[in-house]
C-alpha atoms as a PDB file:
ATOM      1  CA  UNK A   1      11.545   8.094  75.357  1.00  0.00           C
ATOM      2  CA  UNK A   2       7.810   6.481  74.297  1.00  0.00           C
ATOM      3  CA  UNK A   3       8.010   2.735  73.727  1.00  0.00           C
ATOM      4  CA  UNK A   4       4.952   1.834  72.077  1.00  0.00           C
ATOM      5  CA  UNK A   5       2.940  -1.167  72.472  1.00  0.00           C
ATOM      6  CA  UNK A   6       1.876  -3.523  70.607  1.00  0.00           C
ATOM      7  CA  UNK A   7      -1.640  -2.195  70.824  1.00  0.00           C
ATOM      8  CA  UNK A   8      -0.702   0.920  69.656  1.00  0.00           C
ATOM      9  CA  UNK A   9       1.117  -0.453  66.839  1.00  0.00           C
ATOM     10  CA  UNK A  10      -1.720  -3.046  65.677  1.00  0.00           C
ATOM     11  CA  UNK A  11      -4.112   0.100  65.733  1.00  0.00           C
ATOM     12  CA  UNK A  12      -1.947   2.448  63.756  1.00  0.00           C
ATOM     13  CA  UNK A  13      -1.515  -0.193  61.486  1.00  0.00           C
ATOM     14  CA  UNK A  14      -5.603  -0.410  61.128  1.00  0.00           C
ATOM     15  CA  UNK A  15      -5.958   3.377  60.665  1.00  0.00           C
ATOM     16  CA  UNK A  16      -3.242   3.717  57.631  1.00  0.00           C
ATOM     17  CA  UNK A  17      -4.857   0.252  56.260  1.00  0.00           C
ATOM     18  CA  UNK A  18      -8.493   1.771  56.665  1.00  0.00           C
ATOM     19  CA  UNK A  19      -7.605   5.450  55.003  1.00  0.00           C
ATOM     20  CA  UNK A  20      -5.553   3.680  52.497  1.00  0.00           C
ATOM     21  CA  UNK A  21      -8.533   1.217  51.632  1.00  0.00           C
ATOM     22  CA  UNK A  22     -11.146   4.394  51.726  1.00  0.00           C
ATOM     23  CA  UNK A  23      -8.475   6.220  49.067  1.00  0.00           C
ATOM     24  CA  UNK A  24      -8.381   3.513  46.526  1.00  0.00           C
ATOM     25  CA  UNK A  25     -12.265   3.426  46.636  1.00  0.00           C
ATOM     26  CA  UNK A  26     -12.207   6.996  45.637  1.00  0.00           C
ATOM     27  CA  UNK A  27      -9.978   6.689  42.834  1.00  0.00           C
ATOM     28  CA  UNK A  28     -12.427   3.521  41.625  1.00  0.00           C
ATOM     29  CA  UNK A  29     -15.009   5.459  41.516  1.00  0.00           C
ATOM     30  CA  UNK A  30     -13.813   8.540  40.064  1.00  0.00           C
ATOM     31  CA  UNK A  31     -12.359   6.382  37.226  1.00  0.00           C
ATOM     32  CA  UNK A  32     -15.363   4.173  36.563  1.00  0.00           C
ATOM     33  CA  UNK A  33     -17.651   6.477  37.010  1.00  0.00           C
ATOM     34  CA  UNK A  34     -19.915   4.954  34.507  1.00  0.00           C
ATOM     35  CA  UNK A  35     -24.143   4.931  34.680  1.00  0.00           C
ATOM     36  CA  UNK A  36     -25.288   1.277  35.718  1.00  0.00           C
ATOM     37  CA  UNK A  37     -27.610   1.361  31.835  1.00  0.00           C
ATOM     38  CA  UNK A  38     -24.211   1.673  30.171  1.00  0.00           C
ATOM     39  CA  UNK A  39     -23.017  -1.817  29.657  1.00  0.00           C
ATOM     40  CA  UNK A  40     -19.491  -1.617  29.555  1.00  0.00           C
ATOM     41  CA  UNK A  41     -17.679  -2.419  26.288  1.00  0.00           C
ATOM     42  CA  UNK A  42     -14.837  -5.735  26.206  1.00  0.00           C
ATOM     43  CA  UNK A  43     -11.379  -4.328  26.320  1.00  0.00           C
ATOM     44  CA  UNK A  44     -10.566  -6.912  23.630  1.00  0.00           C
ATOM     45  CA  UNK A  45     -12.582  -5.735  21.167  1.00  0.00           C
ATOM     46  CA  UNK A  46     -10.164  -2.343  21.186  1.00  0.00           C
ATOM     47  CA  UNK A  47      -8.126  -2.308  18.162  1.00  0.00           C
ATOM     48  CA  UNK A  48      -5.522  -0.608  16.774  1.00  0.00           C
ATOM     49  CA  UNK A  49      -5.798   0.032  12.814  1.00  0.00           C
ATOM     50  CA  UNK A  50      -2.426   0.928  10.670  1.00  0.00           C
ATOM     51  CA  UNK A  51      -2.033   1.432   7.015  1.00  0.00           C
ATOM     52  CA  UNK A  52       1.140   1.294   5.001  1.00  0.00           C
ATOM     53  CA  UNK A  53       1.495   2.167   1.339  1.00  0.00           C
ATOM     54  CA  UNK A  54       5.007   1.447   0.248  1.00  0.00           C
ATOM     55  CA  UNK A  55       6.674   0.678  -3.414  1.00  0.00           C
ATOM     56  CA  UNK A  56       9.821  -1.484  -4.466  1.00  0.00           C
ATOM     57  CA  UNK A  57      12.910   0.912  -4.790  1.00  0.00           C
ATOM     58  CA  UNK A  58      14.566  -1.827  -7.469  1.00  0.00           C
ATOM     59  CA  UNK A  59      17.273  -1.411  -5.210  1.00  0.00           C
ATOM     60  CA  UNK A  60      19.110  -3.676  -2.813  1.00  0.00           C
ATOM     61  CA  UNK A  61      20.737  -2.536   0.108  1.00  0.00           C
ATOM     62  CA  UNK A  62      23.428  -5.582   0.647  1.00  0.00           C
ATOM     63  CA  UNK A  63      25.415  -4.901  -2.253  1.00  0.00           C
ATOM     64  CA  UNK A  64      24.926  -8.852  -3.385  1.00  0.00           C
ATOM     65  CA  UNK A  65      22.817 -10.612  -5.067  1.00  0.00           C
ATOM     66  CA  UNK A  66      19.540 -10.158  -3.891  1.00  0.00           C
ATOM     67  CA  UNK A  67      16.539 -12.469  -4.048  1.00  0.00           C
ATOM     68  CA  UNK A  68      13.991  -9.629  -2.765  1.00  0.00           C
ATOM     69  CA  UNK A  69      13.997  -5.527  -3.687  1.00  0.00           C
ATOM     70  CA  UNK A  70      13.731  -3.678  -1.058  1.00  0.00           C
ATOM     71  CA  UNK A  71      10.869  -1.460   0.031  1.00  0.00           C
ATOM     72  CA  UNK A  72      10.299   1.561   1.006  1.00  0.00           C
ATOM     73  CA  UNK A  73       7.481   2.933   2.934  1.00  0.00           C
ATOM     74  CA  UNK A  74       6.190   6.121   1.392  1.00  0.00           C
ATOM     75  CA  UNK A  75       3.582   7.165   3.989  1.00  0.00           C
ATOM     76  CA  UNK A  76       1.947   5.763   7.109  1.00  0.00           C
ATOM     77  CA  UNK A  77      -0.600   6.272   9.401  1.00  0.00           C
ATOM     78  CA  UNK A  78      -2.602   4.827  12.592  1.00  0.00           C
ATOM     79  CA  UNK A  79      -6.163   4.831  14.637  1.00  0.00           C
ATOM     80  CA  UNK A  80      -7.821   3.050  17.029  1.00  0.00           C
ATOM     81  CA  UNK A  81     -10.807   0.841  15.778  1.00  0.00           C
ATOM     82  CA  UNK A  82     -13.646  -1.262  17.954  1.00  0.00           C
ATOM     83  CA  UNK A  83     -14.185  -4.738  16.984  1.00  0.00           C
ATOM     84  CA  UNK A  84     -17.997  -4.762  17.011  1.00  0.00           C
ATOM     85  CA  UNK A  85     -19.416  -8.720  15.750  1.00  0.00           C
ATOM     86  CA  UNK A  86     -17.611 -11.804  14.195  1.00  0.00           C
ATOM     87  CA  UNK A  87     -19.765 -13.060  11.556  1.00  0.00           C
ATOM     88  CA  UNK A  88     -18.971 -16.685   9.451  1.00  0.00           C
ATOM     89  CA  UNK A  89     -15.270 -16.265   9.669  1.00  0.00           C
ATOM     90  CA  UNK A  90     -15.250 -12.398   9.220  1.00  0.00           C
ATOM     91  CA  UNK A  91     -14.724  -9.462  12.062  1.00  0.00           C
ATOM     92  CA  UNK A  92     -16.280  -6.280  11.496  1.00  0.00           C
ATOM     93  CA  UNK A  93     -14.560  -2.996  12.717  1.00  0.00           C
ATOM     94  CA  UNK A  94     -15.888   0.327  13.255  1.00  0.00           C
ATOM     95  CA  UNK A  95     -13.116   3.723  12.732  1.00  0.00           C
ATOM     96  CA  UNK A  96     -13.210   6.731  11.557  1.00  0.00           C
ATOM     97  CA  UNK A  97     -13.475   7.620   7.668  1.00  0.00           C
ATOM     98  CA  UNK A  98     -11.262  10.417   7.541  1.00  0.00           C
ATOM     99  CA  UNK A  99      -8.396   7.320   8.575  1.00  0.00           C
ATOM    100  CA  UNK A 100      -9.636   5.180   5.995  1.00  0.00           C
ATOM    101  CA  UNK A 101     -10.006   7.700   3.264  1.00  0.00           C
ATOM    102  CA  UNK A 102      -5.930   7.366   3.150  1.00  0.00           C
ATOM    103  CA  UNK A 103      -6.535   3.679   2.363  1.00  0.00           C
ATOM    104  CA  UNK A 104      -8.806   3.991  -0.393  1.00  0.00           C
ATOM    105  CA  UNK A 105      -7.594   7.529  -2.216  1.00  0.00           C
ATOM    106  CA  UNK A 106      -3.835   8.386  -3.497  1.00  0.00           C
ATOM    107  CA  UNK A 107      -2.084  11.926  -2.929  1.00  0.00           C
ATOM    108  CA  UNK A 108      -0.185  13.229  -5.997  1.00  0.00           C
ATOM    109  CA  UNK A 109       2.977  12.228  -4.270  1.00  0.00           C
ATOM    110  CA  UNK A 110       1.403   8.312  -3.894  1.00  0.00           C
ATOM    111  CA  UNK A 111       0.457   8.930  -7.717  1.00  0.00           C
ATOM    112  CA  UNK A 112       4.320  10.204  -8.991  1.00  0.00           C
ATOM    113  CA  UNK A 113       5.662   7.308  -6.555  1.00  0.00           C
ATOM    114  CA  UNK A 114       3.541   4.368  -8.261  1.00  0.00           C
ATOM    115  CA  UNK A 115       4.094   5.638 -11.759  1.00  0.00           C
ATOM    116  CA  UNK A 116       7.570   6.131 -10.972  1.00  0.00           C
ATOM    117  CA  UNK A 117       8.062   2.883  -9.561  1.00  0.00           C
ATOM    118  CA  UNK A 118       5.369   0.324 -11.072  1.00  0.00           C
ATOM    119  CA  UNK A 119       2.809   0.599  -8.345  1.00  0.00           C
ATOM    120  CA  UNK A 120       2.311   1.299  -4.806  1.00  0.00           C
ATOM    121  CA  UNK A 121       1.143  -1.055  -2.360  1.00  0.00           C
ATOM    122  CA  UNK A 122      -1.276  -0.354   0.457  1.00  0.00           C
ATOM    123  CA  UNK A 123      -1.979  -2.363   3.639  1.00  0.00           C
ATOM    124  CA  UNK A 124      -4.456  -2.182   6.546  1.00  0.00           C
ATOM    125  CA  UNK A 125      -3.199  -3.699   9.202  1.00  0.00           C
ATOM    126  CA  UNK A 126      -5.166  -4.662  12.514  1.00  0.00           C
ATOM    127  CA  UNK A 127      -3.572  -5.140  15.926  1.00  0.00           C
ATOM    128  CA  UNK A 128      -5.572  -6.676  18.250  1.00  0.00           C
ATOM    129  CA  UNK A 129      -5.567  -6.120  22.218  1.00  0.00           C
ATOM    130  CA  UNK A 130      -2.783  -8.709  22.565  1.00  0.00           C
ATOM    131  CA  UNK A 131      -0.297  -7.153  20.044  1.00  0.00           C
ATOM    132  CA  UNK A 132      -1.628  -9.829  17.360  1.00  0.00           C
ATOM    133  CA  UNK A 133      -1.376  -8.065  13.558  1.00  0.00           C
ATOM    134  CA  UNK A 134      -4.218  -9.398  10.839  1.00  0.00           C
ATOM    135  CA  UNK A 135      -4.931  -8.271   7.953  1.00  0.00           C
ATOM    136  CA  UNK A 136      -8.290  -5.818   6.919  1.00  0.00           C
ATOM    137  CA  UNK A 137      -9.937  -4.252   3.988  1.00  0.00           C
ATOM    138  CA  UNK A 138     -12.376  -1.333   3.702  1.00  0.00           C
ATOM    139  CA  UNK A 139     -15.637  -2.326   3.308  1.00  0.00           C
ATOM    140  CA  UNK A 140     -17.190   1.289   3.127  1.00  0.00           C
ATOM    141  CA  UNK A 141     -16.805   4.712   4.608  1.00  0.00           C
ATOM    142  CA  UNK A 142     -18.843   7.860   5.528  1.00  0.00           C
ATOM    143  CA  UNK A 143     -17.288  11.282   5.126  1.00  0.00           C
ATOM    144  CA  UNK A 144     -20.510  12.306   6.234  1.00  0.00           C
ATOM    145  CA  UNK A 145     -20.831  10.724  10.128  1.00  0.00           C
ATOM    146  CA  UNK A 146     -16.608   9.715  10.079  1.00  0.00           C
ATOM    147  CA  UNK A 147     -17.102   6.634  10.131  1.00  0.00           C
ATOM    148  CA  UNK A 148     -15.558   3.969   8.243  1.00  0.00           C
ATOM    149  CA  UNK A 149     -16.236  -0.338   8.568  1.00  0.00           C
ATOM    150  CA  UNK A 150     -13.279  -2.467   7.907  1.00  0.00           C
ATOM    151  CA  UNK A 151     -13.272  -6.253   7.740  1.00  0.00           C
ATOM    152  CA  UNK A 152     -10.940  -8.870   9.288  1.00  0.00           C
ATOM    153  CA  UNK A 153      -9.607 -12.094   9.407  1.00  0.00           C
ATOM    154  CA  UNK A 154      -8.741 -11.757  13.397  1.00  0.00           C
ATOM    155  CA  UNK A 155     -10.680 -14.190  15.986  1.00  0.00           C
ATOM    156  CA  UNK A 156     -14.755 -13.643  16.627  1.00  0.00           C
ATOM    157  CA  UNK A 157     -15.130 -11.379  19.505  1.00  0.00           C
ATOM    158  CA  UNK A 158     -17.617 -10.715  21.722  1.00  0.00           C
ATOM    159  CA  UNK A 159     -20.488  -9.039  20.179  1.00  0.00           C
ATOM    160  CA  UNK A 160     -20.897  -5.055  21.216  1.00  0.00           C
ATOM    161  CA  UNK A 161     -24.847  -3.875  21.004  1.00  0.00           C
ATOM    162  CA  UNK A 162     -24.844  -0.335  18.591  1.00  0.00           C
ATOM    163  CA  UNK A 163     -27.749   1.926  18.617  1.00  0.00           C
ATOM    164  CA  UNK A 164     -29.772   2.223  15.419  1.00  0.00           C
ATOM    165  CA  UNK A 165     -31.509   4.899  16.374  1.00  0.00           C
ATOM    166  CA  UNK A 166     -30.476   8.821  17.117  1.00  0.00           C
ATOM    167  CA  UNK A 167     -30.036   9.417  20.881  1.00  0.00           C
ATOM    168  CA  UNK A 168     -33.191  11.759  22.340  1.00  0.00           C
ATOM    169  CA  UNK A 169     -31.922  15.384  22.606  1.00  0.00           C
ATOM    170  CA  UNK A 170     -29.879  15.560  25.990  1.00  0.00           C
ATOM    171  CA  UNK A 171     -29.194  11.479  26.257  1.00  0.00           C
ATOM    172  CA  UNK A 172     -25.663  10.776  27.473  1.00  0.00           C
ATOM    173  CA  UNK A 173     -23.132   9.697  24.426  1.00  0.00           C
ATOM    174  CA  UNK A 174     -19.655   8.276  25.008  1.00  0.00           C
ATOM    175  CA  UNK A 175     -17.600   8.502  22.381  1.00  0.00           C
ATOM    176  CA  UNK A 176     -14.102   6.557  22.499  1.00  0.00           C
ATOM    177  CA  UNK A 177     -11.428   7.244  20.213  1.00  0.00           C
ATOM    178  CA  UNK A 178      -7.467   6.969  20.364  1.00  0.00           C
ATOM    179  CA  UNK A 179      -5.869   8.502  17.302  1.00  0.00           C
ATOM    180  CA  UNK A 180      -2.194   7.311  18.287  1.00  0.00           C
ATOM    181  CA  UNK A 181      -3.894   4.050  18.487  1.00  0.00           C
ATOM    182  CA  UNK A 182      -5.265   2.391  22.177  1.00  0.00           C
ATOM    183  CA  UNK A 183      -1.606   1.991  23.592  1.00  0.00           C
ATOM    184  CA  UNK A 184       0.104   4.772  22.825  1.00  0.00           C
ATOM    185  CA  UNK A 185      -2.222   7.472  24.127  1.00  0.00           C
END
């Protein structure tokens, strides 16, 4: 039987500390593997963008007298958005049009449903980074490029710099996009 000393141990100790250290390095750099003229963007100006168009049923569900109809959601949909400037009071957010296009255009469905019951209600809703819901509105969209600016009564955030110019043929473009919005993909 080997009895080990406490050299041995104190140096074994060293080596799994030092290969463990030189492994997490790795994995650093393989995951932020980012060009130093790239500035990186805040991870709290991710957003998460949901709209809701829903109708009163005239119904109500406790079988008393009710105060409030219920309603029912008739369709539903998410993105993920990137809060770019805060300007007086207002946060601008950039996402893609073909999301937004459900916001500002009704299906036939959405059309039977709001003549059927009175109207239809639709809501853009904006989750910010630490689960906080405001509300938004469509400014304008772009079929053309997908992309679509919302506005927002959510906090000023940090400004994020967005190139007005096209990119020289062969320049490096990141593109960042979550469809089941930033936490659930």
């Amino acid at each position: 039987m080997k009895w080990f000393s406490a050299k041995d141990t104190y140096l074994k100790v060293l080596s799994a500390s030092i290969i463990l250290s030189f492994i997490i390095a790795v994995i650093a750099v393989v995951f932020d593997n980012i060009p130093q003229n790239v500035n990186k963007i805040p991870t709290e100006n991710f957003v998460s963008l949901y709209i809701t168009k829903s109708t009163n049923t005239g119904i109500c569900d406790t079988g008393e007298d009710c105060t409030q109809e219920e309603s029912s959601t008739l369709e539903s949909s998410q993105a993920s958005g990137m809060a770019f400037t805060s300007q007086n009071g207002v946060t601008y957010i950039l996402t893609a049009s073909h999301f937004c296009e459900e916001a500002v255009s009704d299906s036939i469905y959405i059309t039977q449903m709001a003549i059927l019951f009175g109207g239809v209600e639709t809501t853009l809703s904006i989750k910010d980074f630490y689960g906080n819901m405001w509300n938004g509105k469509v400014i304008d969209h772009d079929p053309d490029s997908d992309l679509c600016l919302v506005e927002s009564d959510m906090p000023p955030v940090r400004d994020v710099k967005i190139q007005d110019t096209d990119p020289d043929l062969g320049s490096r473009v990141y593109a960042i996009s979550a469809p089941l919005s930033i936490r659930g993909t």
